[in-house]
C-alpha atoms as a PDB file:
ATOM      1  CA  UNK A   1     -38.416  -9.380  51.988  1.00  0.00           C
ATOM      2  CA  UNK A   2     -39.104 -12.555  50.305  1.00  0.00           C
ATOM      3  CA  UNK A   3     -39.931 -10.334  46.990  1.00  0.00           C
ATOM      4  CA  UNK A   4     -36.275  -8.440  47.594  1.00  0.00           C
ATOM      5  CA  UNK A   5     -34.985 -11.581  47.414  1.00  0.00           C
ATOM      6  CA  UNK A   6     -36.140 -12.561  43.968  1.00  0.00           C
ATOM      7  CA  UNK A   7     -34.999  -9.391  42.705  1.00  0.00           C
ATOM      8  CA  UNK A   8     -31.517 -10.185  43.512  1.00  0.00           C
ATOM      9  CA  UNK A   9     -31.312 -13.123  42.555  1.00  0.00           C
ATOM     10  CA  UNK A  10     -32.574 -12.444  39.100  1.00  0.00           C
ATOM     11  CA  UNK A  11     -29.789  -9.489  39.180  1.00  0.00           C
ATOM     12  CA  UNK A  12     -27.450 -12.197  39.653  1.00  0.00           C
ATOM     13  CA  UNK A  13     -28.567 -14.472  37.001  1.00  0.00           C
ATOM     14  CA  UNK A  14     -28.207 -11.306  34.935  1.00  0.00           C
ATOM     15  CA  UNK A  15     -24.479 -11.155  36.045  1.00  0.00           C
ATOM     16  CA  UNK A  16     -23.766 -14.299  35.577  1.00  0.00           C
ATOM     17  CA  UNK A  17     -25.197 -14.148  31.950  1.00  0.00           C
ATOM     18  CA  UNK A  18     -22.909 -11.290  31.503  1.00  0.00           C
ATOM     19  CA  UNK A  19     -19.739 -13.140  33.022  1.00  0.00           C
ATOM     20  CA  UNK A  20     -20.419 -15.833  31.212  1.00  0.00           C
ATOM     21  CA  UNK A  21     -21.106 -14.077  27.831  1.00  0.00           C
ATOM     22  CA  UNK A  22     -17.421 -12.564  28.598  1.00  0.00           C
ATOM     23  CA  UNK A  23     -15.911 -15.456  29.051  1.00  0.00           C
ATOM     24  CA  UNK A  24     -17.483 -17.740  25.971  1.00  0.00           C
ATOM     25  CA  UNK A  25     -16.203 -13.923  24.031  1.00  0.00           C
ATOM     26  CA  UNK A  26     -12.452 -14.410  24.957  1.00  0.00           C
ATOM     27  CA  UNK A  27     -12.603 -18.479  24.759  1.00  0.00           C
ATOM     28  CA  UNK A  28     -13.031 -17.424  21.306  1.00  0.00           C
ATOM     29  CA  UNK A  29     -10.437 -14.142  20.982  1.00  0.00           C
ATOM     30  CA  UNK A  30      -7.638 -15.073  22.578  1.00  0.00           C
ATOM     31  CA  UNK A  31      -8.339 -19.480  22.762  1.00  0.00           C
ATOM     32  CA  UNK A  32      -6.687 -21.628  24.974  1.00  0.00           C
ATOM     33  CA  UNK A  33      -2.920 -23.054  23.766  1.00  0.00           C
ATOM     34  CA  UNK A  34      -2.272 -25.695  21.684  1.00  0.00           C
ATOM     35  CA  UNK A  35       0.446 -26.456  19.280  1.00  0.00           C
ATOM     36  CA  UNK A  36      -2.703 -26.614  16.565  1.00  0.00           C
ATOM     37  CA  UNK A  37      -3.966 -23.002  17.203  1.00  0.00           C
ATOM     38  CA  UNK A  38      -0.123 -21.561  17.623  1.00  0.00           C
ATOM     39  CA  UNK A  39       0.331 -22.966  13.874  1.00  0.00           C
ATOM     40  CA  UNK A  40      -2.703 -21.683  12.754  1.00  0.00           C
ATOM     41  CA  UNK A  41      -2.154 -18.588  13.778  1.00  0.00           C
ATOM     42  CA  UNK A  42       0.933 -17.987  12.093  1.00  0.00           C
ATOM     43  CA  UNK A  43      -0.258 -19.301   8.434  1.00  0.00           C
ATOM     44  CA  UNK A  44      -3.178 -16.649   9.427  1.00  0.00           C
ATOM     45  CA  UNK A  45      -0.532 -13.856  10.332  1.00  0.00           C
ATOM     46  CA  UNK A  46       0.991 -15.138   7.053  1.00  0.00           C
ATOM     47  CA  UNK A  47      -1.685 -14.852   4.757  1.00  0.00           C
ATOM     48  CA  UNK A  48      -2.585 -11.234   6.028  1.00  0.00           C
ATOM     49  CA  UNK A  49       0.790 -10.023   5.394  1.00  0.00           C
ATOM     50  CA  UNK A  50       1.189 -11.782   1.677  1.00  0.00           C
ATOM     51  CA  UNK A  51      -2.378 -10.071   1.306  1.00  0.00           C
ATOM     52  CA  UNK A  52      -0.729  -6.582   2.232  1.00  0.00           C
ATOM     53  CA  UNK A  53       1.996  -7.091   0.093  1.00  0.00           C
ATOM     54  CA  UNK A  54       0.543  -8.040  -2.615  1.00  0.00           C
ATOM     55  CA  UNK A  55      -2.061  -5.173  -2.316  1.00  0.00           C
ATOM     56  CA  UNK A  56       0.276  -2.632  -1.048  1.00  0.00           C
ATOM     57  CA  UNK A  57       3.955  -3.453  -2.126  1.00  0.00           C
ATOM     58  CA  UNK A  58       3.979  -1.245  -5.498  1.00  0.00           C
ATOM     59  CA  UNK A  59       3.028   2.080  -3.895  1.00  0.00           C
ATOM     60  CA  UNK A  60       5.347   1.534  -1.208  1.00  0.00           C
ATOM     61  CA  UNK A  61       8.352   0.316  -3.539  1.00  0.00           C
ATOM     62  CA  UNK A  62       8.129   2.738  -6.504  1.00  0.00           C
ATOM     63  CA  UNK A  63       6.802   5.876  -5.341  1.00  0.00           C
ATOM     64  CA  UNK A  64       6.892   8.847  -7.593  1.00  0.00           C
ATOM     65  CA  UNK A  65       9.339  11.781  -7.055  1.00  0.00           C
ATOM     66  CA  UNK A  66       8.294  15.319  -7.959  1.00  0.00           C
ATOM     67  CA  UNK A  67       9.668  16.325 -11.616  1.00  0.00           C
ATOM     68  CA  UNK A  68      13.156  17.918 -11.450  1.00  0.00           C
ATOM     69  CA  UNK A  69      12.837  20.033 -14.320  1.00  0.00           C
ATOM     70  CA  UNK A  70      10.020  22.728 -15.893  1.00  0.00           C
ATOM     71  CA  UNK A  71       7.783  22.890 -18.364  1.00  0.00           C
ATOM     72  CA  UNK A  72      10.036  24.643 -21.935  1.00  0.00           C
ATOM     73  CA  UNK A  73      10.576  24.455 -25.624  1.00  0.00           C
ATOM     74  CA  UNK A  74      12.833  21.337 -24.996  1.00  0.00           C
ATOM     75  CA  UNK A  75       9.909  19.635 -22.831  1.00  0.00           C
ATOM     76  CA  UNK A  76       7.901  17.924 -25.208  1.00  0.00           C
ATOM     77  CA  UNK A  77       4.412  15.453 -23.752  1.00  0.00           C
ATOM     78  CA  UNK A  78       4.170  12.475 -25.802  1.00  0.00           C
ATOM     79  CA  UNK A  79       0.994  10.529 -26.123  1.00  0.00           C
ATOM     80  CA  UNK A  80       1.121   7.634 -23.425  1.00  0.00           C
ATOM     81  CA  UNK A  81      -2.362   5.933 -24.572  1.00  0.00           C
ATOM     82  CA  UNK A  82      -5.097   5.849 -22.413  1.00  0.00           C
ATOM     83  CA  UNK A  83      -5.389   9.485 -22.428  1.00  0.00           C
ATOM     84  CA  UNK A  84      -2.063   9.769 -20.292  1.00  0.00           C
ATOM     85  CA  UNK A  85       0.957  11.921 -21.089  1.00  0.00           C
ATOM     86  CA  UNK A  86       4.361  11.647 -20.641  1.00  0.00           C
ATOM     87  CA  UNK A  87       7.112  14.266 -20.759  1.00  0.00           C
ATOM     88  CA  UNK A  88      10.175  14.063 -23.097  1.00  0.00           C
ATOM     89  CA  UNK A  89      12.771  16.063 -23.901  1.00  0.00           C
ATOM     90  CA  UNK A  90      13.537  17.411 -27.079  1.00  0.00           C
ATOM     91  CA  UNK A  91      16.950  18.451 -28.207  1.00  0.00           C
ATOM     92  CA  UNK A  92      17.666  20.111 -31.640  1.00  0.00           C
ATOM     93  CA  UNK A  93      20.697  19.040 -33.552  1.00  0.00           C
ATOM     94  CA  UNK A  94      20.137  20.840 -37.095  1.00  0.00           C
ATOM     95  CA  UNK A  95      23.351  18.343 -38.306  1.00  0.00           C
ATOM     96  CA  UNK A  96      21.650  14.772 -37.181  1.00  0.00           C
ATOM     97  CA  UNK A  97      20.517  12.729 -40.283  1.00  0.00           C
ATOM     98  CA  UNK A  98      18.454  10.853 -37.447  1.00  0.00           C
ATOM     99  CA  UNK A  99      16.063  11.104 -34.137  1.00  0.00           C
ATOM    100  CA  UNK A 100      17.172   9.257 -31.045  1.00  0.00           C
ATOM    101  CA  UNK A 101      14.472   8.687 -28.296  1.00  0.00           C
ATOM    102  CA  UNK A 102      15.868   8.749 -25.172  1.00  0.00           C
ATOM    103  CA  UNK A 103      14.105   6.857 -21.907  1.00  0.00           C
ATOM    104  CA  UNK A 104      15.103   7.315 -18.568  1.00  0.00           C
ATOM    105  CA  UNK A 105      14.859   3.998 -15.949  1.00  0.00           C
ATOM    106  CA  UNK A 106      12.396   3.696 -13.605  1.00  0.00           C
ATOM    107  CA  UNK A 107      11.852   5.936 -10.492  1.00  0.00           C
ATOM    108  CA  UNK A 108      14.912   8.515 -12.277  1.00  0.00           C
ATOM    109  CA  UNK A 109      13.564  11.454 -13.760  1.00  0.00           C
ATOM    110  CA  UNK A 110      14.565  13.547 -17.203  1.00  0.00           C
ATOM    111  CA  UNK A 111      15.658  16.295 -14.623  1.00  0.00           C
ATOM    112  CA  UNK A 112      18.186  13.707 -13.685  1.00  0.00           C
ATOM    113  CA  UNK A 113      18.742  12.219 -17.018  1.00  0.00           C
ATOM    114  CA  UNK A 114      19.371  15.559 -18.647  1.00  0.00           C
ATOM    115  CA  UNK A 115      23.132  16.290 -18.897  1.00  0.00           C
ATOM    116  CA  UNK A 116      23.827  12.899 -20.840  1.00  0.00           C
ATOM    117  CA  UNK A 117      21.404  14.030 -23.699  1.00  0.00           C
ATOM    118  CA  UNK A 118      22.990  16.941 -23.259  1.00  0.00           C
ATOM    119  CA  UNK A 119      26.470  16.084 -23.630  1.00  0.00           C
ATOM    120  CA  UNK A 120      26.018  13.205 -26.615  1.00  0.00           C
ATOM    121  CA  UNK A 121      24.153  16.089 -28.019  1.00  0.00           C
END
């Protein structure tokens, strides 16, 4: 009986441990309130969303559409540098003394561009 006993009370101990393991683990998760903590948690929300933003704020602002035209004899890749092409379109005017290079603004496409070439053409 008295050997039960020991047993028991070691399980106990064990429990307690346990309990108080828990207890030490969400003292230091969740913290008790104070005006101190509250403001330090909001520069640290702060900071992690100026991280993300910084990090993340390009691909999420200028994603790239899919091209709105083909691949033709107008469609011309130019040489971009860094082994990187881009496409350009090429309209023949047998009459023009000179070349005019045409550039579309960002996130537009030639597809989109095309019928004011086309028309000052």
């Amino acid at each position: 009986m008295k050997r039960r006993c020991e047993i028991n009370k070691a399980s106990d101990d064990g429990h307690n441990k346990t309990r108080v393991n828990r207890l030490k683990l969400k003292r230091f998760l969740v913290g008790e309130w104070s005006f101190r903590r509250m403001i330090e948690s909001v520069i640290f929300i702060y900071v992690c969303l100026l991280i993300f933003a910084l990090v993340w704020s390009d691909r999420m602002i200028f994603q790239p559409q899919s091209p709105g035209y083909e691949d033709s004899a107008e469609i011309i890749k130019l040489d971009a540098g860094n082994g990187r092409q881009m496409s350009a379109l090429y309209l023949v005017n047998p009459g023009a003394q000179y070349t005019v290079l045409y550039n579309h603004a960002n996130a537009e496409d030639i597809g989109d561009c095309r019928p004011f070439p086309v028309k000052e053409r």
